[in-house]
Protein backbone atom coordinates (compact mmCIF):
# COMPACT_ATOMS: atom_id res chain seq x y z
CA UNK A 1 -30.65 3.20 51.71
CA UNK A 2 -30.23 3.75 55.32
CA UNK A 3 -32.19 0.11 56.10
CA UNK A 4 -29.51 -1.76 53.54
CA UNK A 5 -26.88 0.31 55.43
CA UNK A 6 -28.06 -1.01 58.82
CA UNK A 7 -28.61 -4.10 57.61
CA UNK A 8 -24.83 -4.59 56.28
CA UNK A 9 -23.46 -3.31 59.76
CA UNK A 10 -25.60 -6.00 61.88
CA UNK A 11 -24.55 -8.98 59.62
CA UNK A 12 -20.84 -7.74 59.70
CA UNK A 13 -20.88 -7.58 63.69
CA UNK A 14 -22.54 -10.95 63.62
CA UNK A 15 -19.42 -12.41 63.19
CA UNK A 16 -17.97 -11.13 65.47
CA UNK A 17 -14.14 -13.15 65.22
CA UNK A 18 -13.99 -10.98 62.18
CA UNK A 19 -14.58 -7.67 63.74
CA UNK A 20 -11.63 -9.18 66.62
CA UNK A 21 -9.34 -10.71 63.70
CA UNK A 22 -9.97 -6.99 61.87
CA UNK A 23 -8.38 -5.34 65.12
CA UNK A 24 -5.85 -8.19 66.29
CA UNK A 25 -4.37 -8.14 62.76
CA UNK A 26 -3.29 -4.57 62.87
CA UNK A 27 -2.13 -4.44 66.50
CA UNK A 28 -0.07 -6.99 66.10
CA UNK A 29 1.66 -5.64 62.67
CA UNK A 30 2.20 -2.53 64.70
CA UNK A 31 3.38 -3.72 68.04
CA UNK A 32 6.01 -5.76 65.96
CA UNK A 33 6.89 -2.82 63.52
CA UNK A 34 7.05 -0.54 66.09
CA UNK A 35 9.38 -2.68 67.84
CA UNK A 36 12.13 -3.76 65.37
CA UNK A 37 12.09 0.15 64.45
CA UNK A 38 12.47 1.96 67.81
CA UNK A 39 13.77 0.05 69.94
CA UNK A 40 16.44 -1.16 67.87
CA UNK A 41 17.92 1.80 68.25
CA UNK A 42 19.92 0.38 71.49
CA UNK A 43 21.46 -2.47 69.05
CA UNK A 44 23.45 -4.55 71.19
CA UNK A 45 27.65 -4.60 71.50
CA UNK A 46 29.33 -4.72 67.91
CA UNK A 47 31.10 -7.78 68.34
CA UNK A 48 34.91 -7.93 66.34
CA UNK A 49 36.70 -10.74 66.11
CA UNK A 50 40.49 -10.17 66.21
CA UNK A 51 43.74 -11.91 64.91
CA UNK A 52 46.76 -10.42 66.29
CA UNK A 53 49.80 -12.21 63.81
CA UNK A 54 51.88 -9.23 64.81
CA UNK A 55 52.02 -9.49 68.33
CA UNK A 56 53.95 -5.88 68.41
CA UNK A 57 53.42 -1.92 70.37
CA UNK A 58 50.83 -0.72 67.45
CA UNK A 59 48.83 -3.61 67.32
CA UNK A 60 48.68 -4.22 70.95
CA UNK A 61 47.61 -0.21 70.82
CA UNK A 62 44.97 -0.56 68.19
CA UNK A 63 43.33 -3.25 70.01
CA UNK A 64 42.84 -1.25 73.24
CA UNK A 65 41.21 1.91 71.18
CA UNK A 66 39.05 -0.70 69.12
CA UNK A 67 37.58 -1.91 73.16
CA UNK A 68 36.32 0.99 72.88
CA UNK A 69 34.32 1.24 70.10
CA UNK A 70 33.23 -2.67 70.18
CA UNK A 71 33.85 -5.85 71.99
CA UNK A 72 37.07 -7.13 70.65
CA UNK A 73 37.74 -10.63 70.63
CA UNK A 74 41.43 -12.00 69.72
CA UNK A 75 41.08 -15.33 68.41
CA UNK A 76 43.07 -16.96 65.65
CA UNK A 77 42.53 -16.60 61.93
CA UNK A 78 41.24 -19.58 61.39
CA UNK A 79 38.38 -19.49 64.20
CA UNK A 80 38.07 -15.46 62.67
CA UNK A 81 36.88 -16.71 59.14
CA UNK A 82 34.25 -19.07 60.86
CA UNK A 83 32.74 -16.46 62.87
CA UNK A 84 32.57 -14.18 59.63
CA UNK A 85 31.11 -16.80 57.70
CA UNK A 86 28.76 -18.09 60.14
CA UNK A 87 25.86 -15.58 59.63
CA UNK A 88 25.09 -14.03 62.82
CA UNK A 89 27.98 -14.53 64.89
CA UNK A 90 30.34 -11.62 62.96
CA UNK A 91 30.12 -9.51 60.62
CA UNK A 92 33.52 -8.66 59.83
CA UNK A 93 36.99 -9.42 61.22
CA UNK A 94 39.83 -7.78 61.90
CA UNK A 95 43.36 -9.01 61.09
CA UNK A 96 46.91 -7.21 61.95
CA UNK A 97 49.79 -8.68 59.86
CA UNK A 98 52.56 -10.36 61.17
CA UNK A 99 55.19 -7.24 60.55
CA UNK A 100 52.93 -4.86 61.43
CA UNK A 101 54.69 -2.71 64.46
CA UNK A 102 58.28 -2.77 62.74
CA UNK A 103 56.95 -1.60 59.29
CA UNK A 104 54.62 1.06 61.42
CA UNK A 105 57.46 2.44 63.83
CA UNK A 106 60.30 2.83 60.81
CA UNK A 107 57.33 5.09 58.75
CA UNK A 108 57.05 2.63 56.07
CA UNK A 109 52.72 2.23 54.96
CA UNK A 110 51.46 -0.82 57.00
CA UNK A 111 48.03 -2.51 56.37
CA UNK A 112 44.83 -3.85 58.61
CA UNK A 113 42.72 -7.08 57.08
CA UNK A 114 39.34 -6.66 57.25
CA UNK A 115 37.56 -10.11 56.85
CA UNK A 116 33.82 -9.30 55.45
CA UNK A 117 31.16 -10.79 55.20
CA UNK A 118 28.44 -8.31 52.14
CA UNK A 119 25.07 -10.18 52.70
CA UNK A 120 25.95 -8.51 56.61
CA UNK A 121 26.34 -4.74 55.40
CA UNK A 122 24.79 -2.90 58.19
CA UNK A 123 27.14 -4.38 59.94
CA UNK A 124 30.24 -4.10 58.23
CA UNK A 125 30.06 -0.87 58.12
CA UNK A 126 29.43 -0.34 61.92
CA UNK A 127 33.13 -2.10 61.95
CA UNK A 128 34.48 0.35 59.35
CA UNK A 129 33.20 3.58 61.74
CA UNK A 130 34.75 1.54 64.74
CA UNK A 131 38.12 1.34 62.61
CA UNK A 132 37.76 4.57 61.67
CA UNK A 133 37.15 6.02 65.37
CA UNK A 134 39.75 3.88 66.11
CA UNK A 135 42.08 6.04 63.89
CA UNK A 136 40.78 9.47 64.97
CA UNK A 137 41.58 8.05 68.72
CA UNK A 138 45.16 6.74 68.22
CA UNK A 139 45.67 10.36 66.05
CA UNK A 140 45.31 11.84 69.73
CA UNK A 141 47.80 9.61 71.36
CA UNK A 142 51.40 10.81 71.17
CA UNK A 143 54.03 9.63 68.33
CA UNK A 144 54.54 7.03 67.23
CA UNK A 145 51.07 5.93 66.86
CA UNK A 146 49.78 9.42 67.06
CA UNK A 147 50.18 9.66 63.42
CA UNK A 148 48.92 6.45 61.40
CA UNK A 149 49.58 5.12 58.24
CA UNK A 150 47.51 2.59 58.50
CA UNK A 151 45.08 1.43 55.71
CA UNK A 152 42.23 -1.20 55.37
CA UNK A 153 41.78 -3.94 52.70
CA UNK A 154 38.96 -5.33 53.04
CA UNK A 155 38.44 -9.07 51.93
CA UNK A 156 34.95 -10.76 50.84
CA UNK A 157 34.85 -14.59 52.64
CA UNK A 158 31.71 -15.52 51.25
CA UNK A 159 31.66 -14.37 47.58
CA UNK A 160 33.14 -13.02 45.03
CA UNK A 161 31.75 -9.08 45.42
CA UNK A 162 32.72 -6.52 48.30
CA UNK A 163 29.47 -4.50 48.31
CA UNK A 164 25.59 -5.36 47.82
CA UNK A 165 22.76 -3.70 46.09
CA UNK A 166 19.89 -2.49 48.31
CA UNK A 167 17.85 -4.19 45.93
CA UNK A 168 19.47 -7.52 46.78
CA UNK A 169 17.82 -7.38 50.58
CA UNK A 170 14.61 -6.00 48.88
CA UNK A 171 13.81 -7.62 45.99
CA UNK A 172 14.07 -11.29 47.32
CA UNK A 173 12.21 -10.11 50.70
CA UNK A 174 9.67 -8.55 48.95
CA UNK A 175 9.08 -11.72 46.35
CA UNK A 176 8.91 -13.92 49.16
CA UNK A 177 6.39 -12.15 51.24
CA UNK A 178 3.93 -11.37 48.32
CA UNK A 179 3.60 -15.36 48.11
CA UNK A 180 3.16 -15.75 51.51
CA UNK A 181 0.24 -13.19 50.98
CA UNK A 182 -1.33 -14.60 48.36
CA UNK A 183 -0.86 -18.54 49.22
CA UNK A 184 -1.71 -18.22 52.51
CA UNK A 185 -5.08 -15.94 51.71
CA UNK A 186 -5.81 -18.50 48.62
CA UNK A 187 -5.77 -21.64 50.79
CA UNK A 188 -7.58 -20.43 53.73
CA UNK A 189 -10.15 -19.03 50.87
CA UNK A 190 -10.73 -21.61 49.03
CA UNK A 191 -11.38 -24.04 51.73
CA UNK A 192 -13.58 -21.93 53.82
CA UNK A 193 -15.82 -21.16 50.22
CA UNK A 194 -15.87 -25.08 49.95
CA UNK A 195 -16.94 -25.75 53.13
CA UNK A 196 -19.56 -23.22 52.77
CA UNK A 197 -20.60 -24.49 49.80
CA UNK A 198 -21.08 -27.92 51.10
CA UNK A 199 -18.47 -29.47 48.29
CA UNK A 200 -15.79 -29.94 51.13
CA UNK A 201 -18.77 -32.76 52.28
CA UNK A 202 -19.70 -34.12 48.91
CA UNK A 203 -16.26 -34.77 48.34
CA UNK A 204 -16.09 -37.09 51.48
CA UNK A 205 -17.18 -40.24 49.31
CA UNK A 206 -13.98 -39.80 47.33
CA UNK A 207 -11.88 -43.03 48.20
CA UNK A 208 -9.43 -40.67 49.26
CA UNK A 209 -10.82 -39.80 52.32
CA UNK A 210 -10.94 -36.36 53.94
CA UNK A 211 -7.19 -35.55 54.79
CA UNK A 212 -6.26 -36.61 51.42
CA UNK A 213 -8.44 -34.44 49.76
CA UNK A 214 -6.89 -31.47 52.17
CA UNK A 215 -3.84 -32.17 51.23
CA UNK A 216 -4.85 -32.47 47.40
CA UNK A 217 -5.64 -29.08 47.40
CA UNK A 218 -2.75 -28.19 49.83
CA UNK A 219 -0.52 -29.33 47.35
CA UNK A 220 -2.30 -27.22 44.28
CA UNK A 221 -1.36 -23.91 46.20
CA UNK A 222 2.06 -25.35 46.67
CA UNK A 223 2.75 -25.39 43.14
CA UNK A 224 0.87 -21.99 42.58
CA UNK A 225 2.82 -20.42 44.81
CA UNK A 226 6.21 -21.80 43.81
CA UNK A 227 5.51 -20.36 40.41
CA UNK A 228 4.80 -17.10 41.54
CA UNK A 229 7.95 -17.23 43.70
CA UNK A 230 9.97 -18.32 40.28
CA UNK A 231 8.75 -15.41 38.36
CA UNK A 232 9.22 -12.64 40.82
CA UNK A 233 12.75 -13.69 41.57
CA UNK A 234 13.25 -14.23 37.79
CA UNK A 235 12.17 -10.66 37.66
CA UNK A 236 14.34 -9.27 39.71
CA UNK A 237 16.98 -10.96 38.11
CA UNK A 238 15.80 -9.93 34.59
CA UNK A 239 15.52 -6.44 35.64
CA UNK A 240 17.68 -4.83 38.99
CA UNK A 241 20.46 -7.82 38.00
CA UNK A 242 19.84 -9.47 41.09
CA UNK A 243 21.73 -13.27 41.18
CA UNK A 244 19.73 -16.55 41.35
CA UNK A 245 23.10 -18.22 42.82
CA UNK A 246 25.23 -20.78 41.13
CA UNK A 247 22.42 -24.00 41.26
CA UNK A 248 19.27 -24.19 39.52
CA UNK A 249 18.50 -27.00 41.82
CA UNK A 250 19.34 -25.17 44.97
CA UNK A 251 16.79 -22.58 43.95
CA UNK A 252 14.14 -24.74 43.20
CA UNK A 253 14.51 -26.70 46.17
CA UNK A 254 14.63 -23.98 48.45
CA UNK A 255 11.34 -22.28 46.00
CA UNK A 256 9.14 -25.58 46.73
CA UNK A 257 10.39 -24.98 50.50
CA UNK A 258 9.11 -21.51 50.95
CA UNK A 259 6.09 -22.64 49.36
CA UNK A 260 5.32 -25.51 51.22
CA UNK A 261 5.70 -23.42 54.30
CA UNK A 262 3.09 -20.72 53.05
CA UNK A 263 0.53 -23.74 52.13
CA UNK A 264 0.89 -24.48 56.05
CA UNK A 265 0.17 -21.14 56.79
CA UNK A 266 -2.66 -21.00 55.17
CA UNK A 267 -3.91 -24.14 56.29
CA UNK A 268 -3.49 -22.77 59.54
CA UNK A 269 -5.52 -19.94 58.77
CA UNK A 270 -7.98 -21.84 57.89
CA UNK A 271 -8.87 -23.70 60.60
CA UNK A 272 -8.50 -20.49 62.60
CA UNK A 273 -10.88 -18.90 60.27
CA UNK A 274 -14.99 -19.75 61.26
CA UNK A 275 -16.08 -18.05 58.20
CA UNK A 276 -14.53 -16.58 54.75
CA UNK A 277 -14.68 -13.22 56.10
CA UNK A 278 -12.28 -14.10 58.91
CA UNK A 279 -10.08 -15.76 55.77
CA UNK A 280 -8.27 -11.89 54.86
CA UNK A 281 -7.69 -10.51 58.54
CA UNK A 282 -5.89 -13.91 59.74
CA UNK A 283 -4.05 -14.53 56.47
CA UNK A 284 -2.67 -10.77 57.45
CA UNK A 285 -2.33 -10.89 61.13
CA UNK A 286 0.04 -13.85 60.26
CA UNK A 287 1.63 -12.98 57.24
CA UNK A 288 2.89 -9.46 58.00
CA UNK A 289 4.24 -10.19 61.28
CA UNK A 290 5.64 -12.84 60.26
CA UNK A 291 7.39 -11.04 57.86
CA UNK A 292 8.70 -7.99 59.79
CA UNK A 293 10.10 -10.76 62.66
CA UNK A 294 11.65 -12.86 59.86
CA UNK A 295 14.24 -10.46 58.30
CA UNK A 296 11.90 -9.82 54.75
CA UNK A 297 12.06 -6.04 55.51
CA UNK A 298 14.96 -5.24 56.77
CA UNK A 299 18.36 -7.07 58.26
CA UNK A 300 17.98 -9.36 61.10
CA UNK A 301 20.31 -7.32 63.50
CA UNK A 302 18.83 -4.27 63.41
CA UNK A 303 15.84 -5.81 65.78
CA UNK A 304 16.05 -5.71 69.27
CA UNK A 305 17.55 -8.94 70.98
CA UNK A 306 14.11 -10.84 71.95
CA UNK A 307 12.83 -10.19 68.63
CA UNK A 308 16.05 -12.06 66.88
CA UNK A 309 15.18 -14.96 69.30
CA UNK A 310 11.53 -15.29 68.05
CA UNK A 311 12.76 -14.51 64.31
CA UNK A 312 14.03 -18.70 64.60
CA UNK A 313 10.91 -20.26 64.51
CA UNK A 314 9.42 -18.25 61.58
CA UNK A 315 9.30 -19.92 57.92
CA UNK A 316 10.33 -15.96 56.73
CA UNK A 317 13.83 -16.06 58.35
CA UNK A 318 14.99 -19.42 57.09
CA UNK A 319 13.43 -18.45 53.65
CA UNK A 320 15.01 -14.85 53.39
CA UNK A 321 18.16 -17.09 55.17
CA UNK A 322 18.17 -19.01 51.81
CA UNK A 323 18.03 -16.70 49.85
CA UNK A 324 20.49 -14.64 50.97
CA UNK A 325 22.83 -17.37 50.55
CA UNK A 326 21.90 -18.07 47.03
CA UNK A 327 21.79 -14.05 46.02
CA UNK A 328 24.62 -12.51 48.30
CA UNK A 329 26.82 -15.54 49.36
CA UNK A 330 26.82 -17.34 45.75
CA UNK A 331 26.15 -20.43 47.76
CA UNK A 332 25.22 -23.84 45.77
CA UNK A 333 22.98 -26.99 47.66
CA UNK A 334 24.91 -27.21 50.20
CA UNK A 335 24.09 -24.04 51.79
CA UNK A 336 20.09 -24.53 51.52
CA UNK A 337 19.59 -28.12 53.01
CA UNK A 338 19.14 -26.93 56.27
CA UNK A 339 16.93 -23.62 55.62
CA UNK A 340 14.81 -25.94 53.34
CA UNK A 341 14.95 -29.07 55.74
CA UNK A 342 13.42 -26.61 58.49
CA UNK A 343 10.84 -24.83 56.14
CA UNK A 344 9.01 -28.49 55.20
CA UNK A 345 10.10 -29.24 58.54
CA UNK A 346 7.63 -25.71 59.24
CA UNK A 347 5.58 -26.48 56.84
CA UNK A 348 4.10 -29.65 58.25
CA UNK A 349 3.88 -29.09 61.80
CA UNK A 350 1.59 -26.06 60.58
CA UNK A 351 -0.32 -28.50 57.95
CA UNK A 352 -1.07 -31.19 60.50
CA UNK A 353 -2.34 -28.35 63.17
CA UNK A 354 -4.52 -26.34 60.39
CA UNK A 355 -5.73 -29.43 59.50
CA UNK A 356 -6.82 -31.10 62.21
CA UNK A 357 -8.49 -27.45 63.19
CA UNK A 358 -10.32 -27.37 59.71
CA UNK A 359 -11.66 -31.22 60.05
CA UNK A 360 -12.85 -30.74 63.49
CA UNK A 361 -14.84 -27.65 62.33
CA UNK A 362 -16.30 -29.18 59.40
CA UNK A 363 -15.60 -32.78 58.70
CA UNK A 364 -18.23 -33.59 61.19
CA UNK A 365 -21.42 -31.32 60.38
């Protein structure tokens, strides 16, 4: 027993790039978990964009308590709805009706707009508190604005709901980072097994030639993994409710998308990988942080500034970008070109470098 024991250790630190990948993979998911969850703790200024249509004492006084509590912005309504509906740049907007003051200062109710944007709900409500603070601040101040009558209607811009489901963040996140899992693992798997196995080389009298073999069996995954994709969003949508958006063919392009950007990954991983025992750490130490940076586990804007930067050139943000539209935003084709354009666009610079990895490993020998 002990002699099969010893002999299991030395062929396992024989290779030794899996014994690194085994200990890169999980410093890396840490270092990036760790990250996004402490040190976005200092989240950076709460920007509020700001249209003053009254132009009067209360609004004028409202805006200087709100500096407080945010960076205010006044900008017209028009430039107000694009920031809101331009993921990213705002959450939520502010608007103070023309009539505002005069209505306030004879003690009839006035209202404040708030322009909203759901899929951004962390975020929305960090504006609500500022309002709110806000209130409690100008409460202090002497009459007339020391007592308010003031009330918020809030207003969705890009759908048809004011609120979200937790499950509307998690299920799609959670759908699209169980493919990338099991695609990327798969293809950098099955290729490493083949080349092993020596069929990778018998196959090289196929007219086809070697790259279109590779990309043969690239494209196999693809479809795999689209399917799986399909049915786990079809799942949440068959049980938590979640919506598939308004466009069967906006899904399904942004579905083949995701997919093709996983099969890169994995090629990737692949030629990374200089046995099948390296295949599972690699798939992981890409996949999970990958998916933490991307937005699959939690909002973008609760990470910490750097990490939002770096979150760009990951296939999980423009896929969870996607599908956010599609879910939360009730966005049709439109909305998905460009998240989908950028996934192949992902997709194949990935392909062409795992590829070119995995041929000069093996096409050669």
């Amino acid at each position: 027993m002990s002699a099969v024991f010893l002999n299991e250790l030395r062929l396992l630190l024989r290779d030794r790039g899996a014994v690194v990948w085994l200990l890169l993979g999980p410093i890396l998911f840490i270092t990036v978990f760790s990250a996004a969850r402490y040190q976005s703790s200092k989240r950076p200024p709460l920007l509020v964009p700001v249209v003053d249509d009254d132009q009067g004492p209360v609004a004028r006084t409202f805006m200087k308590l709100l500096r407080e509590h945010a960076d205010v912005l006044e900008t017209s309504r028009a430039e107000a709805e694009a920031m809101v509906r331009d993921r990213g740049r705002a959450a939520a907007a502010v608007v103070f009706p023309e009539g505002l003051s005069k209505r306030y200062l004879q003690g009839r109710p006035s209202d404040i707009l708030l322009l909203t944007d759901p899929a951004e709900g962390v975020g929305v409500n960090r504006v609500k508190v500022a309002l709110l603070l806000t209130s409690r601040d100008a409460a202090e101040i002497a009459d007339p604005v020391g007592n308010p009558r003031l009330e918020v209607h809030e207003t969705n811009l890009t759908g048809d709901r004011i609120a979200r489901r937790s499950h509307e963040q998690n299920v799609p996140g959670f759908a699209v980072m169980f493919t990338l899992l099991s695609v990327v693992y798969a293809t950098a798997a099955a290729l490493q097994v083949e080349a092993k196995s020596g069929l990778i080389h018998r196959l090289l009298v196929a007219p086809v030639g070697f790259s279109g073999i590779l990309l043969a069996k690239a494209a196999s995954r693809m479809v795999v993994g689209a399917v799986q994709l399909l049915a786990l969003l079809a799942w949440g949508a068959l049980v938590f409710g979640i919506s598939l958006g308004t466009s069967p063919a906006a899904l399904l392009l942004l579905v083949a998308a995701i997919s093709f950007a996983a099969v890169g990954l994995g090629a990737l991983a692949a030629g990374l990988a200089r046995s099948l025992e390296q295949a599972l750490p690699i798939a992981l130490a890409l996949v999970l942080p990958i998916a933490a940076i991307g937005g699959l586990w939690w909002p973008l804007h609760v990470e910490p500034g750097w990490m939002r930067a770096l979150a760009d050139w990951t296939p999980s943000r423009w896929a969870m970008g996607g599908l956010v539209d599609l879910v939360l935003r009730d966005r049709g084709l439109a909305a998905v070109l460009r998240p989908s354009g950028l996934l192949f666009l992902q997709g194949a610079i990935l392909l062409a470098v795992g590829f070119r990895l995995f041929r000069a490993r093996f096409a050669t020998r």
